[in-house]
C-alpha atoms as a PDB file:
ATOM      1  CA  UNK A   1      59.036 137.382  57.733  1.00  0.00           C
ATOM      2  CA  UNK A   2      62.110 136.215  56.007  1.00  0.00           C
ATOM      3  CA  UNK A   3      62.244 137.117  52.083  1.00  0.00           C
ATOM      4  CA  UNK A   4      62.671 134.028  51.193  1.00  0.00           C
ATOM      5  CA  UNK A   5      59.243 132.925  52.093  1.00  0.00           C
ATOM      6  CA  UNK A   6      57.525 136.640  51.006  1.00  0.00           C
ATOM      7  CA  UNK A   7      58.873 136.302  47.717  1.00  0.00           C
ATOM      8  CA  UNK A   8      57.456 132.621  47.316  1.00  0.00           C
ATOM      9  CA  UNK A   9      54.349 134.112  48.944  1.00  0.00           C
ATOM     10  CA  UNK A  10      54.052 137.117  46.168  1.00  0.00           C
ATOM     11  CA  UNK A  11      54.361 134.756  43.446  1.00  0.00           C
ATOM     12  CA  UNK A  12      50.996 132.512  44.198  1.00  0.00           C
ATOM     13  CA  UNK A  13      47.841 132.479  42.759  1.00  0.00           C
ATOM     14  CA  UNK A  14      45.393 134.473  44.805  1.00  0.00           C
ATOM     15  CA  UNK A  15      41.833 134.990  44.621  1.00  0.00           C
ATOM     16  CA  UNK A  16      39.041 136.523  46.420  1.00  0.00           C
ATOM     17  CA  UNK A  17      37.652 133.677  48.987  1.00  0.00           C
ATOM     18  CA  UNK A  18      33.935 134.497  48.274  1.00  0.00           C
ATOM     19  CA  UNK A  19      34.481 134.116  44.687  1.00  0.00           C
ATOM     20  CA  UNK A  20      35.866 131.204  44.827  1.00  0.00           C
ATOM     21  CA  UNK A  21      33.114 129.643  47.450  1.00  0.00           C
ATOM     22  CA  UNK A  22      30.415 131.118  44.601  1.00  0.00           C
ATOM     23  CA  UNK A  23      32.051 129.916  41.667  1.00  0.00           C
ATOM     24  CA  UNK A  24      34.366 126.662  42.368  1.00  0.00           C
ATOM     25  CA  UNK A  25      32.874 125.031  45.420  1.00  0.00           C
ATOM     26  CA  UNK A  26      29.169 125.217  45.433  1.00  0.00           C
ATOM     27  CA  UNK A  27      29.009 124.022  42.014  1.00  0.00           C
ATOM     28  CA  UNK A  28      31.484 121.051  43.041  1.00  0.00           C
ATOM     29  CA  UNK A  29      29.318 120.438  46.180  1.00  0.00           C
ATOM     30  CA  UNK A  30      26.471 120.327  43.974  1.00  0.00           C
ATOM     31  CA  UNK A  31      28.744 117.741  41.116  1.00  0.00           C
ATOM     32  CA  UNK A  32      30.041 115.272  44.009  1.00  0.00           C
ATOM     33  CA  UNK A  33      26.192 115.326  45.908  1.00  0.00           C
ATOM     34  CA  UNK A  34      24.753 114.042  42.568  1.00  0.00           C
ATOM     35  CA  UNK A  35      27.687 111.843  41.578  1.00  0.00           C
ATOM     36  CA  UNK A  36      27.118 108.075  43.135  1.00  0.00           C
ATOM     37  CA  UNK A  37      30.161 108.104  45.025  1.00  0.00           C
ATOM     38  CA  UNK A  38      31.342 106.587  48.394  1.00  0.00           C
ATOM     39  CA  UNK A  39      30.889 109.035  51.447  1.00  0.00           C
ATOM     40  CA  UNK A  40      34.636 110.107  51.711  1.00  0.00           C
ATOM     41  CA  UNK A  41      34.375 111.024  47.982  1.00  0.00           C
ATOM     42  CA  UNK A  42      30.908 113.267  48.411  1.00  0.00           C
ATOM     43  CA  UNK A  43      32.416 114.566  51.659  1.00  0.00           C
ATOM     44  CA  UNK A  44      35.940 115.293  50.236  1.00  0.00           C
ATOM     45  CA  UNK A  45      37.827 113.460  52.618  1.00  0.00           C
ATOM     46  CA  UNK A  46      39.171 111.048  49.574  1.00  0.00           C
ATOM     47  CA  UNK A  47      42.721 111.620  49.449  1.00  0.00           C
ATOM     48  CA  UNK A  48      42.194 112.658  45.569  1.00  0.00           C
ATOM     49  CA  UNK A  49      39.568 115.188  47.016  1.00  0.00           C
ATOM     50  CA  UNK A  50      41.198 116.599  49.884  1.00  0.00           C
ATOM     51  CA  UNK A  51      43.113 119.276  48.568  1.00  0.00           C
ATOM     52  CA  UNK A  52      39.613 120.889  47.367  1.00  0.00           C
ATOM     53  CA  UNK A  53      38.565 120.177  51.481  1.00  0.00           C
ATOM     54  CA  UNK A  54      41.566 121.873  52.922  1.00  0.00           C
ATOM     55  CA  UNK A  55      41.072 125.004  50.015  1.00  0.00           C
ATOM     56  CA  UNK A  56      37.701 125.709  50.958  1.00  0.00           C
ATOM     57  CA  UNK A  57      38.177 125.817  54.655  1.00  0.00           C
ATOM     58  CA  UNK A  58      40.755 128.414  53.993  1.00  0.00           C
ATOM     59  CA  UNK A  59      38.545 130.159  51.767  1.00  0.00           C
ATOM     60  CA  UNK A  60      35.918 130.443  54.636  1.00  0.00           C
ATOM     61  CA  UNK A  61      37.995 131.419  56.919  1.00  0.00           C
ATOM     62  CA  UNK A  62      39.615 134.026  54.481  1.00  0.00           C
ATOM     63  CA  UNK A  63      35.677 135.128  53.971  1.00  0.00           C
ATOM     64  CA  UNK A  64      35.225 135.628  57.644  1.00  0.00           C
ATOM     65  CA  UNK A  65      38.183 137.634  58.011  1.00  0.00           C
ATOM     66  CA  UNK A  66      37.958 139.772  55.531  1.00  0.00           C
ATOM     67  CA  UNK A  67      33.422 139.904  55.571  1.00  0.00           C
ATOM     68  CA  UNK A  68      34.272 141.125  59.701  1.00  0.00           C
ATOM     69  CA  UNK A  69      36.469 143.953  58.573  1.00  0.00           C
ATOM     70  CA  UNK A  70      39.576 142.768  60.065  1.00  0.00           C
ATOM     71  CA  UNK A  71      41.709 142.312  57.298  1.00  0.00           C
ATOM     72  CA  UNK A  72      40.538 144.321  53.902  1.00  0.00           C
ATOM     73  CA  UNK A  73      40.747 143.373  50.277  1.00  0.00           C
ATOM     74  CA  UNK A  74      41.713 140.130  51.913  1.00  0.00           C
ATOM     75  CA  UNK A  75      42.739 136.840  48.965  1.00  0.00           C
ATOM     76  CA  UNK A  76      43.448 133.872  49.649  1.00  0.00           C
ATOM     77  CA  UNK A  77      45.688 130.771  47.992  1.00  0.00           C
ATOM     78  CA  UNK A  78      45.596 127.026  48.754  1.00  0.00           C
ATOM     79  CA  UNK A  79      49.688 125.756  49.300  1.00  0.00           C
ATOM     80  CA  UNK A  80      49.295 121.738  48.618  1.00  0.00           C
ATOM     81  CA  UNK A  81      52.524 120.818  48.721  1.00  0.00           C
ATOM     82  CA  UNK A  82      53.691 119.372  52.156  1.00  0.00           C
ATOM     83  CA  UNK A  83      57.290 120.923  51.745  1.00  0.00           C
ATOM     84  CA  UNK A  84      56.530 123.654  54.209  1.00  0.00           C
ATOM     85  CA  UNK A  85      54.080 124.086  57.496  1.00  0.00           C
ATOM     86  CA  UNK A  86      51.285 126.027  56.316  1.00  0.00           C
ATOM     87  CA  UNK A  87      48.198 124.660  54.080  1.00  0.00           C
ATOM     88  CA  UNK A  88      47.060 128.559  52.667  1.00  0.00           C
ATOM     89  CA  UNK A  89      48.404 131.720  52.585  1.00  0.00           C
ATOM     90  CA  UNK A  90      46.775 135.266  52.908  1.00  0.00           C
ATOM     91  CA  UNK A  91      47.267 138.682  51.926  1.00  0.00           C
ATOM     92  CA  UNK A  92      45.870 142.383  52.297  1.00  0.00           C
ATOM     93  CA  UNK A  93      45.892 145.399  52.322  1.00  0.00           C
ATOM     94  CA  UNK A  94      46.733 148.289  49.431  1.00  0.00           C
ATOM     95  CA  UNK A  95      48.464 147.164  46.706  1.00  0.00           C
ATOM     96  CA  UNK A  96      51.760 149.218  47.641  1.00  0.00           C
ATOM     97  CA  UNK A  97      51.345 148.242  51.031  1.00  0.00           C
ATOM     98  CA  UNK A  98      50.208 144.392  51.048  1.00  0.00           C
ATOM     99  CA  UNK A  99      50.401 142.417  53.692  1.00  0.00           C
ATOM    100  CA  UNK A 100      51.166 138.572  53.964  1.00  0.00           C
ATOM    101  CA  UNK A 101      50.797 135.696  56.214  1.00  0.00           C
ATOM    102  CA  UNK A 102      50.848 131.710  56.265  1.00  0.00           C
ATOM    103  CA  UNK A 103      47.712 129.702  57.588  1.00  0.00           C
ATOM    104  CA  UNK A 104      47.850 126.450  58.830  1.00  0.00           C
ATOM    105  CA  UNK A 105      44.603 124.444  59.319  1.00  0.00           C
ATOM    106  CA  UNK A 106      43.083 122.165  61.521  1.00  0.00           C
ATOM    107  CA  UNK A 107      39.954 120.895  61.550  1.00  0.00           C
ATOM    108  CA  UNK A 108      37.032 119.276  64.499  1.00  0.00           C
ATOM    109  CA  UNK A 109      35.386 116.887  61.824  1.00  0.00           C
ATOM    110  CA  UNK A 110      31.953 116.043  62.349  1.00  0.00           C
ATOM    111  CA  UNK A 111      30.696 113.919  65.694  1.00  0.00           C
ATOM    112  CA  UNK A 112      29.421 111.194  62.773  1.00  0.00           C
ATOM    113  CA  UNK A 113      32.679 111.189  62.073  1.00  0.00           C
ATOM    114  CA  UNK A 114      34.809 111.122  65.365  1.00  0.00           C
ATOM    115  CA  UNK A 115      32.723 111.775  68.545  1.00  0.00           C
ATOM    116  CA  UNK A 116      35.596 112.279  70.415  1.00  0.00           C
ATOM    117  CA  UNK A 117      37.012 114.933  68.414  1.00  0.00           C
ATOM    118  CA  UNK A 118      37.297 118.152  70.140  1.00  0.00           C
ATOM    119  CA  UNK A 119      38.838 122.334  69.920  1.00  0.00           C
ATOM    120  CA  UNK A 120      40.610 121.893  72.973  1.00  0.00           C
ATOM    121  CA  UNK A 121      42.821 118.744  71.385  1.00  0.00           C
ATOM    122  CA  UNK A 122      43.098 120.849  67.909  1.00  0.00           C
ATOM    123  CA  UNK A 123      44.632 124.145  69.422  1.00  0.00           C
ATOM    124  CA  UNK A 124      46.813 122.117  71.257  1.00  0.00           C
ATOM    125  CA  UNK A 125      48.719 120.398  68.236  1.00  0.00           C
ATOM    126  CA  UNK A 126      49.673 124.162  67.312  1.00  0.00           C
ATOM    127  CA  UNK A 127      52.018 124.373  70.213  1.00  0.00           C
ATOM    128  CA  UNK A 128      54.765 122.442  67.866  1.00  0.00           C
ATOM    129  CA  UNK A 129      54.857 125.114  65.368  1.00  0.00           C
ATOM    130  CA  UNK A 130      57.396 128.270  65.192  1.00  0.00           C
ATOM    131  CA  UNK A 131      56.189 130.995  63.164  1.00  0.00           C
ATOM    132  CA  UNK A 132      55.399 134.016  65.382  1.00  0.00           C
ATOM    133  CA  UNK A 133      56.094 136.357  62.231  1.00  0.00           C
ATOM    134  CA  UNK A 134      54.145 134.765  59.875  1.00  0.00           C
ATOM    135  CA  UNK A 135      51.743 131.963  60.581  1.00  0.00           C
ATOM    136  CA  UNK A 136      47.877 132.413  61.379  1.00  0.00           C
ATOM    137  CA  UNK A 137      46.545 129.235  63.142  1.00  0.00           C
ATOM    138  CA  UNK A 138      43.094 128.603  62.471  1.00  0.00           C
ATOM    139  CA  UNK A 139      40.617 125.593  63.622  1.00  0.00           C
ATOM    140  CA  UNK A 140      37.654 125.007  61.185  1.00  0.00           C
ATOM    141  CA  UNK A 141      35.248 123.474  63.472  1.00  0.00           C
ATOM    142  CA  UNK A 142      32.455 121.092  61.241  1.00  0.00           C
ATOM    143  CA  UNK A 143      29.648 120.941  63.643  1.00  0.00           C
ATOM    144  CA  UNK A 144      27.213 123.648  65.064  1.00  0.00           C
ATOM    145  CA  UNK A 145      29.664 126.469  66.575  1.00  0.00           C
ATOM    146  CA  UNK A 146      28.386 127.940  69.902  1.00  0.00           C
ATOM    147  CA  UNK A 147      31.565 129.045  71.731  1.00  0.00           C
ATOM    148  CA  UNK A 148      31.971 130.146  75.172  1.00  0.00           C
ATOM    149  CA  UNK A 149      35.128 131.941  74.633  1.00  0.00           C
ATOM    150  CA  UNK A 150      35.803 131.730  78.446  1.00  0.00           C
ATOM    151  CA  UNK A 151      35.639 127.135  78.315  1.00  0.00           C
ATOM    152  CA  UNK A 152      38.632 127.385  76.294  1.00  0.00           C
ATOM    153  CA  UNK A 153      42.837 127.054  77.468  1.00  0.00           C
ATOM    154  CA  UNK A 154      45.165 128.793  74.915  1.00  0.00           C
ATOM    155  CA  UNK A 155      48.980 127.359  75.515  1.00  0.00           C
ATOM    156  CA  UNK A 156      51.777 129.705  74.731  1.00  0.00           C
ATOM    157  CA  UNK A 157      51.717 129.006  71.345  1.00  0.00           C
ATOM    158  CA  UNK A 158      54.174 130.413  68.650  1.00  0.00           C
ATOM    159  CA  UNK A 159      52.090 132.252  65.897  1.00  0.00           C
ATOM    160  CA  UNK A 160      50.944 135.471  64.593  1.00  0.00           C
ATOM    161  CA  UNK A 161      47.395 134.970  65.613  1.00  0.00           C
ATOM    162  CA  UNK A 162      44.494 131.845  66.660  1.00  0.00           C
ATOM    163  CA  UNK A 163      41.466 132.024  64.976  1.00  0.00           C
ATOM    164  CA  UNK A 164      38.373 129.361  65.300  1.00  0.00           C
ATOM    165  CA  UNK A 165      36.245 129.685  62.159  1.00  0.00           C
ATOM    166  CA  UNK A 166      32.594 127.395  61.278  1.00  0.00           C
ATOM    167  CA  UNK A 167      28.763 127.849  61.072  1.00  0.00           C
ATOM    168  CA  UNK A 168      25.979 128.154  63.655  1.00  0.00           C
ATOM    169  CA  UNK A 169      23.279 126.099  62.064  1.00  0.00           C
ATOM    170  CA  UNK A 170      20.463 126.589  64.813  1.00  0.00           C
ATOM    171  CA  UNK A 171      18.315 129.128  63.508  1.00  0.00           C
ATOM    172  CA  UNK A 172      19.933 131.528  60.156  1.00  0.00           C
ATOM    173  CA  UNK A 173      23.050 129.836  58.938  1.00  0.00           C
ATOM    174  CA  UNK A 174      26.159 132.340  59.576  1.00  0.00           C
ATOM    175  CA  UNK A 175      29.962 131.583  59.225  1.00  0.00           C
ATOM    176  CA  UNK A 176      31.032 132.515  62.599  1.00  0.00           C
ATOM    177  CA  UNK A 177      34.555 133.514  63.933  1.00  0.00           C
ATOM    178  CA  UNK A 178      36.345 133.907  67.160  1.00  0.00           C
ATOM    179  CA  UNK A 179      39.795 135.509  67.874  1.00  0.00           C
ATOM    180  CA  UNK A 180      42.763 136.512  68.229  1.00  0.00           C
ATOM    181  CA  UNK A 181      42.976 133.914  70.420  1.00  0.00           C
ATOM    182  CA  UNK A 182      46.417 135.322  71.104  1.00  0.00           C
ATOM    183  CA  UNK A 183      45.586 138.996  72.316  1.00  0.00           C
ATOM    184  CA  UNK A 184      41.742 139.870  73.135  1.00  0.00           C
ATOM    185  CA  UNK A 185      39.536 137.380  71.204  1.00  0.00           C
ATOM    186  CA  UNK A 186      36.628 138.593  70.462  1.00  0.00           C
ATOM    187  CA  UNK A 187      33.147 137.110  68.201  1.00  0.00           C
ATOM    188  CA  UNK A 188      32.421 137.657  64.836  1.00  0.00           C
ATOM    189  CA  UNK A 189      29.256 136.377  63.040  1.00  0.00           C
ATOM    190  CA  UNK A 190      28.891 137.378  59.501  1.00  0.00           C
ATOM    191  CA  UNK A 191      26.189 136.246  56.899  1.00  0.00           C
ATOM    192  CA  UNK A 192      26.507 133.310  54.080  1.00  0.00           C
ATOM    193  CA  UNK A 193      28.036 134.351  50.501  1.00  0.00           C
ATOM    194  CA  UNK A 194      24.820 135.282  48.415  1.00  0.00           C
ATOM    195  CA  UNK A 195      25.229 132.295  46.266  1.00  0.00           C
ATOM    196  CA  UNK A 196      22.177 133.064  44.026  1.00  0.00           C
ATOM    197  CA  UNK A 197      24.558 134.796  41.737  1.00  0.00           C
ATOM    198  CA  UNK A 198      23.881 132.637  38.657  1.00  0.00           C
ATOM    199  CA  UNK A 199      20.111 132.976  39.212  1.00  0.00           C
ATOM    200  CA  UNK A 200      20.464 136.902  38.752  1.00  0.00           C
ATOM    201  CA  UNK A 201      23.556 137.081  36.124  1.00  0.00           C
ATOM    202  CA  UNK A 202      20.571 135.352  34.363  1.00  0.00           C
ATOM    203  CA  UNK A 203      18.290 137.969  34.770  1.00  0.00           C
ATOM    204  CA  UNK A 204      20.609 140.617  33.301  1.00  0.00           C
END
């Protein structure tokens, strides 16, 4: 990675991914639901609402990462400015040791939303990137996530690593995860955020 972009990496804001799904964006899920709105404003796809979209798909995806042991004391921070190819970046690791990496997103949006909308077309758009040091590619798939890791055709692609992130909604509701697309992927399911956290800070 070139210093350039680690020492604008050092200097954002990170935070820990299931704090910030506790604290910022189940309460604004909960604001927006009750708030007569249109449906791109109570399902964030508003442009004035996107940004809070794009950071909480990183943040699950940080979750999943870091909840499947793969990368430890794993934060996260949203990048919205379009001046560069990444939407998040990541870091981990000890604190004299850390670790960082770019994410760029991509999303399936819900089959409501675009029925023809599929992984296949989203992993593809990854082959124009160049950032083999540095950038994690990751897919944030919005509908029920049942994978059959063997259905899918990874191009050569030019990243650090390929990672599909969403929820399996049939049955117990789990973030689930699949990757490194890019050496032996491999499936992750890990279990929600507890977020009755206010309920029991209450309590105290």
């Amino acid at each position: 990675m070139k210093a350039i972009l680690k020492n604008q990496l050092r200097q954002l804001n990170y935070e820990d991914p299931e704090e910030a799904l506790k604290k910022l964006f189940a309460p604004l899920h909960l604001f927006t639901l009750a708030t007569p709105a249109s449906d791109k404003l109570r399902d964030w796809r508003h442009h004035k609402l996107r940004k809070y979209a794009e950071s909480e798909q990183a943040a699950w995806l940080a979750y999943a990462l870091k909840s499947a042991g793969l990368k430890p004391g794993l934060k996260y921070a949203h990048y919205p400015k379009t001046d560069r190819d990444f939407d998040a970046a990541v870091r981990w690791g000890e604190p004299s040791a850390l670790e960082f990496a770019t994410v760029q997103l991509k999303e399936v949006v819900r089959s409501e939303l675009n029925l023809a909308a599929n992984l296949q077309t989203e992993i593809d758009k990854f082959q124009r990137y160049n950032g083999a040091e540095e950038l994690i590619g990751a897919v944030f798939v919005n509908r029920d996530l049942m994978l059959d890791l063997s259905a899918l055709r990874v191009p050569h692609l030019k990243l650090r690593e390929l990672w599909i992130c969403g929820f399996a909604i049939s049955g117990e509701v789990r973030v689930e995860l699949y990757g490194d697309f890019l050496r032996a992927p491999r499936h992750y399911s890990v279990p929600l955020p507890d977020f009755r956290w206010r309920e029991r800070a209450d309590r105290v």
